[in-house]
PDB file of N, CA and C in Angstrom:
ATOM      1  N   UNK A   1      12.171   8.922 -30.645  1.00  0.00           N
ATOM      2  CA  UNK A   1      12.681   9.293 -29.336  1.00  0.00           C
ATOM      3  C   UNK A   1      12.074  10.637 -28.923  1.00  0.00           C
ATOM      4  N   UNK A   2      11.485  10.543 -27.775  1.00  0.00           N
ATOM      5  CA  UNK A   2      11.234  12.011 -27.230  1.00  0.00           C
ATOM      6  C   UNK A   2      11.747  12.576 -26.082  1.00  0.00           C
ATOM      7  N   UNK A   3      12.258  14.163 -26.510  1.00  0.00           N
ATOM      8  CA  UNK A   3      13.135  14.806 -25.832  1.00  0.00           C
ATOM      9  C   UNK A   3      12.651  15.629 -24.834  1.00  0.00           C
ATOM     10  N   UNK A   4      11.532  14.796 -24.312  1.00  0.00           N
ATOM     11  CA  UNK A   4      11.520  15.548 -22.765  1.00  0.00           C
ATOM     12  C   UNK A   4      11.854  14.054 -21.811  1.00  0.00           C
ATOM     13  N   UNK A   5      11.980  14.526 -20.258  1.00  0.00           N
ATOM     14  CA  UNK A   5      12.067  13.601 -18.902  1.00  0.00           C
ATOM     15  C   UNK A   5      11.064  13.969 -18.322  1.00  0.00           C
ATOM     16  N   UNK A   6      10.160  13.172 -17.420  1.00  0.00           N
ATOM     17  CA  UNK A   6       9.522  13.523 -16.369  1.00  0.00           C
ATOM     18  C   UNK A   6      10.107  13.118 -15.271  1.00  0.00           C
ATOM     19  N   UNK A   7       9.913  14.135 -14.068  1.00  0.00           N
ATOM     20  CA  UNK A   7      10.619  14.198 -12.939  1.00  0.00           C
ATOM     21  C   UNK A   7       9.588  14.214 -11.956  1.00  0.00           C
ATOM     22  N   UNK A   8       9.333  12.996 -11.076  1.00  0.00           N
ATOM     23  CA  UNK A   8       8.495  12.856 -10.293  1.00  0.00           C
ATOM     24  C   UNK A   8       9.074  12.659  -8.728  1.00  0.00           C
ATOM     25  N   UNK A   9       7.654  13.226  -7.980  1.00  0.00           N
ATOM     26  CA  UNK A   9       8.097  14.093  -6.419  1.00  0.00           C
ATOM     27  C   UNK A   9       7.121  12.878  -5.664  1.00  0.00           C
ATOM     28  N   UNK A  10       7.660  12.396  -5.186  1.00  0.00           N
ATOM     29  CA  UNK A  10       6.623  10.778  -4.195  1.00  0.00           C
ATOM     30  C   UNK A  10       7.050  11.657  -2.573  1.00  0.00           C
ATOM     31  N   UNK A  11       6.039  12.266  -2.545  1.00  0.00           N
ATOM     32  CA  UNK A  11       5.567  12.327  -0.601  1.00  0.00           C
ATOM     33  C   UNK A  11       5.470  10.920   0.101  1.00  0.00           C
ATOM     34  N   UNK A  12       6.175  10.940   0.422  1.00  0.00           N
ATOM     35  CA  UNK A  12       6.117   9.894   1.857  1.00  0.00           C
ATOM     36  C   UNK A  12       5.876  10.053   3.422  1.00  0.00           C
ATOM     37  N   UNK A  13       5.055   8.953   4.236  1.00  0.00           N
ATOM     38  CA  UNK A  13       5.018   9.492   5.526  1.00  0.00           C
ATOM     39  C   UNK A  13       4.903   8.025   6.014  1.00  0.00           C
ATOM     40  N   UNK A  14       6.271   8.180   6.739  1.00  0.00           N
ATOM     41  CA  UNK A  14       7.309   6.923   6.691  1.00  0.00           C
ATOM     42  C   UNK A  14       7.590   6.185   5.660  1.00  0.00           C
ATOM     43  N   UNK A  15       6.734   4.767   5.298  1.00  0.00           N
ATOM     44  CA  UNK A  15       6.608   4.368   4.156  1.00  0.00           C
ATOM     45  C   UNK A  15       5.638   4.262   3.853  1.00  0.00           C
ATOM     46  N   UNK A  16       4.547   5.122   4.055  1.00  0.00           N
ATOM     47  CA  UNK A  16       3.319   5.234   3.179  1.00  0.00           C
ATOM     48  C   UNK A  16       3.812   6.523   2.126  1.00  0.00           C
ATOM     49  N   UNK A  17       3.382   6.125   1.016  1.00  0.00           N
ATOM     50  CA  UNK A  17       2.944   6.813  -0.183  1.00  0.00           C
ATOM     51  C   UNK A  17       1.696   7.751   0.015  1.00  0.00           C
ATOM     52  N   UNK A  18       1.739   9.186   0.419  1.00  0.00           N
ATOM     53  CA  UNK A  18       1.294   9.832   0.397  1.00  0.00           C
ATOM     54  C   UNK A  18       0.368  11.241  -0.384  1.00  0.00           C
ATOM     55  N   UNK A  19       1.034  10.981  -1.539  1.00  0.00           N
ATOM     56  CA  UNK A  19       0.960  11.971  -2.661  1.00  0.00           C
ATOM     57  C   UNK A  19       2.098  12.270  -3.660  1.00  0.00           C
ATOM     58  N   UNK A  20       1.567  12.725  -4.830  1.00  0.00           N
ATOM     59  CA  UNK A  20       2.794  12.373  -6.218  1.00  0.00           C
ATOM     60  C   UNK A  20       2.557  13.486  -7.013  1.00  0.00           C
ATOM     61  N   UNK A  21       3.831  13.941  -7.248  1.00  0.00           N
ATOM     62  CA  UNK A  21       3.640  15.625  -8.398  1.00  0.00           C
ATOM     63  C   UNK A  21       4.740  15.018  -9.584  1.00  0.00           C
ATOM     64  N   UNK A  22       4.302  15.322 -10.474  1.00  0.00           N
ATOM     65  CA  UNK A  22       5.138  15.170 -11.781  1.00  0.00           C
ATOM     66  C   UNK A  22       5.795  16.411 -12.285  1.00  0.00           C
ATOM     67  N   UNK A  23       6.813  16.758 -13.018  1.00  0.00           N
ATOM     68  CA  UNK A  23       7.062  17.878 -13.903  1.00  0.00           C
ATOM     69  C   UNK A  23       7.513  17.398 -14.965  1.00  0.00           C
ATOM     70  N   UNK A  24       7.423  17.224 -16.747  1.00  0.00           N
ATOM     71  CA  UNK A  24       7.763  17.076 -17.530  1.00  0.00           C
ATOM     72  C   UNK A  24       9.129  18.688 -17.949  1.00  0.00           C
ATOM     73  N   UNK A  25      10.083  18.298 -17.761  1.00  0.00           N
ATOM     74  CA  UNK A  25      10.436  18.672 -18.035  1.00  0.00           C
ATOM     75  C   UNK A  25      12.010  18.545 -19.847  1.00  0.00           C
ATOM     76  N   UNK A  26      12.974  19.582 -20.009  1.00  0.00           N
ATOM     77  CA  UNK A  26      14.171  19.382 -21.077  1.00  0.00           C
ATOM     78  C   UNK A  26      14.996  18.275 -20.508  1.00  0.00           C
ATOM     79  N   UNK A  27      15.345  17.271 -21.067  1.00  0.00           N
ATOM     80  CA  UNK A  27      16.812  16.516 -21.254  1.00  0.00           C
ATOM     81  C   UNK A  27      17.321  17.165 -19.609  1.00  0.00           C
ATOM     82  N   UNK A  28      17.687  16.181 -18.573  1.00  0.00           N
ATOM     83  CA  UNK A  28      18.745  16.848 -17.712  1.00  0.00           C
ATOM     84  C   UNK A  28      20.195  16.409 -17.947  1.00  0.00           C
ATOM     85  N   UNK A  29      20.673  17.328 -18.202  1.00  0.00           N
ATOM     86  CA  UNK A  29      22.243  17.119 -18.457  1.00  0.00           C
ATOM     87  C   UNK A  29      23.099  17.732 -17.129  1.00  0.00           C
ATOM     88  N   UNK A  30      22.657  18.319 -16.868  1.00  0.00           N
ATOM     89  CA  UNK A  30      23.622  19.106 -15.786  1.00  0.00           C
ATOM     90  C   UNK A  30      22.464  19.514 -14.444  1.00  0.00           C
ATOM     91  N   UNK A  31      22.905  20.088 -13.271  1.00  0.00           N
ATOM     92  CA  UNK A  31      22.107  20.217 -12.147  1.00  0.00           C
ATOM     93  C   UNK A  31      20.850  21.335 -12.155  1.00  0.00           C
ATOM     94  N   UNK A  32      19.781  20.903 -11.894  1.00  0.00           N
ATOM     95  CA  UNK A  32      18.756  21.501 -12.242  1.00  0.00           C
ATOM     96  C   UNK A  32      18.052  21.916 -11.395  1.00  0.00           C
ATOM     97  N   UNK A  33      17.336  23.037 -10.818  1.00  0.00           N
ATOM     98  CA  UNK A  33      16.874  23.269  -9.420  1.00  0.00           C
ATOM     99  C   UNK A  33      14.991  22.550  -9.884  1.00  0.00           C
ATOM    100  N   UNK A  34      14.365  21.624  -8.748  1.00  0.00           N
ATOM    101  CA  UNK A  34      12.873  22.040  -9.362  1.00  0.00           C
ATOM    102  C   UNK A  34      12.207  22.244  -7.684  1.00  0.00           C
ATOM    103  N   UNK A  35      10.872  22.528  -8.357  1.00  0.00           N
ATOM    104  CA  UNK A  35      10.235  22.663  -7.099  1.00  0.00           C
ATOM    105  C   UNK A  35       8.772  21.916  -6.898  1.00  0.00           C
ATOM    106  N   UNK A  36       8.745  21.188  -5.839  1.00  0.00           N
ATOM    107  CA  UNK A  36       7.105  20.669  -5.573  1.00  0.00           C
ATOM    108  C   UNK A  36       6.788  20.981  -4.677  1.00  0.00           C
ATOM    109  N   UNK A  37       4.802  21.333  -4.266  1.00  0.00           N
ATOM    110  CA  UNK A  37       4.627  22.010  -2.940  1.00  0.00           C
ATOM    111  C   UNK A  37       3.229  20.607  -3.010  1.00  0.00           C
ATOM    112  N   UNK A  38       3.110  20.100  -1.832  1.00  0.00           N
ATOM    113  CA  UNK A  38       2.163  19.347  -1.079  1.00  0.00           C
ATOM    114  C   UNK A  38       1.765  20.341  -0.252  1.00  0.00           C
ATOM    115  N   UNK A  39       0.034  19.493  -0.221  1.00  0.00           N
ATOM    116  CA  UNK A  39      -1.258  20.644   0.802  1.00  0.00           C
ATOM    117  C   UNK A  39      -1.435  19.371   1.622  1.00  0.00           C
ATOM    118  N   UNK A  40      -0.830  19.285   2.816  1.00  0.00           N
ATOM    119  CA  UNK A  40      -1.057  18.692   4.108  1.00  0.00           C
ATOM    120  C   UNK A  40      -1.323  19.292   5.115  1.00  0.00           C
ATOM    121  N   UNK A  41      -2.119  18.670   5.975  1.00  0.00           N
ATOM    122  CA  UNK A  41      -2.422  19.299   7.106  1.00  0.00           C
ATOM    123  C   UNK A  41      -1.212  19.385   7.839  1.00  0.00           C
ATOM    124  N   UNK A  42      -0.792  18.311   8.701  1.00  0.00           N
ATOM    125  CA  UNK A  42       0.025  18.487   9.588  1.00  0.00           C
ATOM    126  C   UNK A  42       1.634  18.104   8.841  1.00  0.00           C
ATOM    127  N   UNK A  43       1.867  19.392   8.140  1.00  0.00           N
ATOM    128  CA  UNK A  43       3.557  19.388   7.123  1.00  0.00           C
ATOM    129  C   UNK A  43       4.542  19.591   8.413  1.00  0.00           C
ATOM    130  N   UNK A  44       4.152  19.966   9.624  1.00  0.00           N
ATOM    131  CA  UNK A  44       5.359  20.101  10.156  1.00  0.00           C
ATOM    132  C   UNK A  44       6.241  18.588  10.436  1.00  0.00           C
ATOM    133  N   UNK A  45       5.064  17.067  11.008  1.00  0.00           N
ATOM    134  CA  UNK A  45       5.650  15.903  10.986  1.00  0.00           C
ATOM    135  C   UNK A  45       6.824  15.818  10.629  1.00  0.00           C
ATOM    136  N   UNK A  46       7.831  15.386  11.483  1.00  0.00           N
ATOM    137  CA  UNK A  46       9.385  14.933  10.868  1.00  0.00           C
ATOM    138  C   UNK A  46       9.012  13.906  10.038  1.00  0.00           C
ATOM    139  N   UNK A  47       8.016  13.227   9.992  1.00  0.00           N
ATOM    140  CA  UNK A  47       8.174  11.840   9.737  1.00  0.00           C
ATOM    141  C   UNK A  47       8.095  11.803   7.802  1.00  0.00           C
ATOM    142  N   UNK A  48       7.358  12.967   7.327  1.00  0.00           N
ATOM    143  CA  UNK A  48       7.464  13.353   5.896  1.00  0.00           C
ATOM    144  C   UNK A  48       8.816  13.521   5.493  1.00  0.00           C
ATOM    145  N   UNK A  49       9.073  12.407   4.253  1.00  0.00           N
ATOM    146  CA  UNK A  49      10.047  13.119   3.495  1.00  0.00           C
ATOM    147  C   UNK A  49       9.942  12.946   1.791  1.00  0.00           C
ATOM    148  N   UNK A  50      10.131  13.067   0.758  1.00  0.00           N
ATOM    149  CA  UNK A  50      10.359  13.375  -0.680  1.00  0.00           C
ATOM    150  C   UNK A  50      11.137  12.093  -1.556  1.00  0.00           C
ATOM    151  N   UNK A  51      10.738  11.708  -2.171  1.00  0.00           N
ATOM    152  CA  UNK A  51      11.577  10.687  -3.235  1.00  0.00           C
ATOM    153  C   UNK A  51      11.094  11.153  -4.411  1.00  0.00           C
ATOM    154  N   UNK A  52      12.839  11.474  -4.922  1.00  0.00           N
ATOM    155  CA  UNK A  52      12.840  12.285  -6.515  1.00  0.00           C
ATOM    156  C   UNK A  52      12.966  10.806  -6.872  1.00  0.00           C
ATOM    157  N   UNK A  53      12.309  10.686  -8.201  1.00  0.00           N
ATOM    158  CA  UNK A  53      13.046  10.189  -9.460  1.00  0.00           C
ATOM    159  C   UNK A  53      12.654  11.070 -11.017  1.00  0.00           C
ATOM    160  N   UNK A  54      14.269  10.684 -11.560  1.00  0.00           N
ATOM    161  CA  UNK A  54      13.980  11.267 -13.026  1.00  0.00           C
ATOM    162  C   UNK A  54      13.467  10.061 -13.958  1.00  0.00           C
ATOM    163  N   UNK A  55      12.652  10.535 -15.096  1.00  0.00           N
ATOM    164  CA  UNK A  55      12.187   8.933 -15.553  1.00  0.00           C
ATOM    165  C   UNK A  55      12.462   9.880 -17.052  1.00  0.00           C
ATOM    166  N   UNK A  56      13.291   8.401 -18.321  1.00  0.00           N
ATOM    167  CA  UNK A  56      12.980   9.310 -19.488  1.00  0.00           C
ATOM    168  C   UNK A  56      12.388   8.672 -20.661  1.00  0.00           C
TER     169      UNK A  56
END
């Protein structure tokens, strides 16, 4: 068994799949702050939004 999770960041723009950041991070047991930054041109679009998943 291995005791890390990866926590992956899926950019979306609408439902296109836009770009994907991973963080391997410790076991989440409790609430965890993380952070991902995407290099897009036009970031202001409402139409962008983020899908976390934790995977372990």
């Amino acid at each position: 068994m291995f005791n890390k999770q990866v926590v992956v960041f899926q950019l979306m723009n609408n439902s296109t799949p836009v770009s994907i950041f991973t963080i391997e991070a410790d076991p989440i047991s409790t609430a965890k702050e993380f952070t991902a930054f995407f290099n897009v041109k036009d970031a202001a679009q409402l139409s962008y939004t983020v899908k976390v998943f934790a995977l372990d």
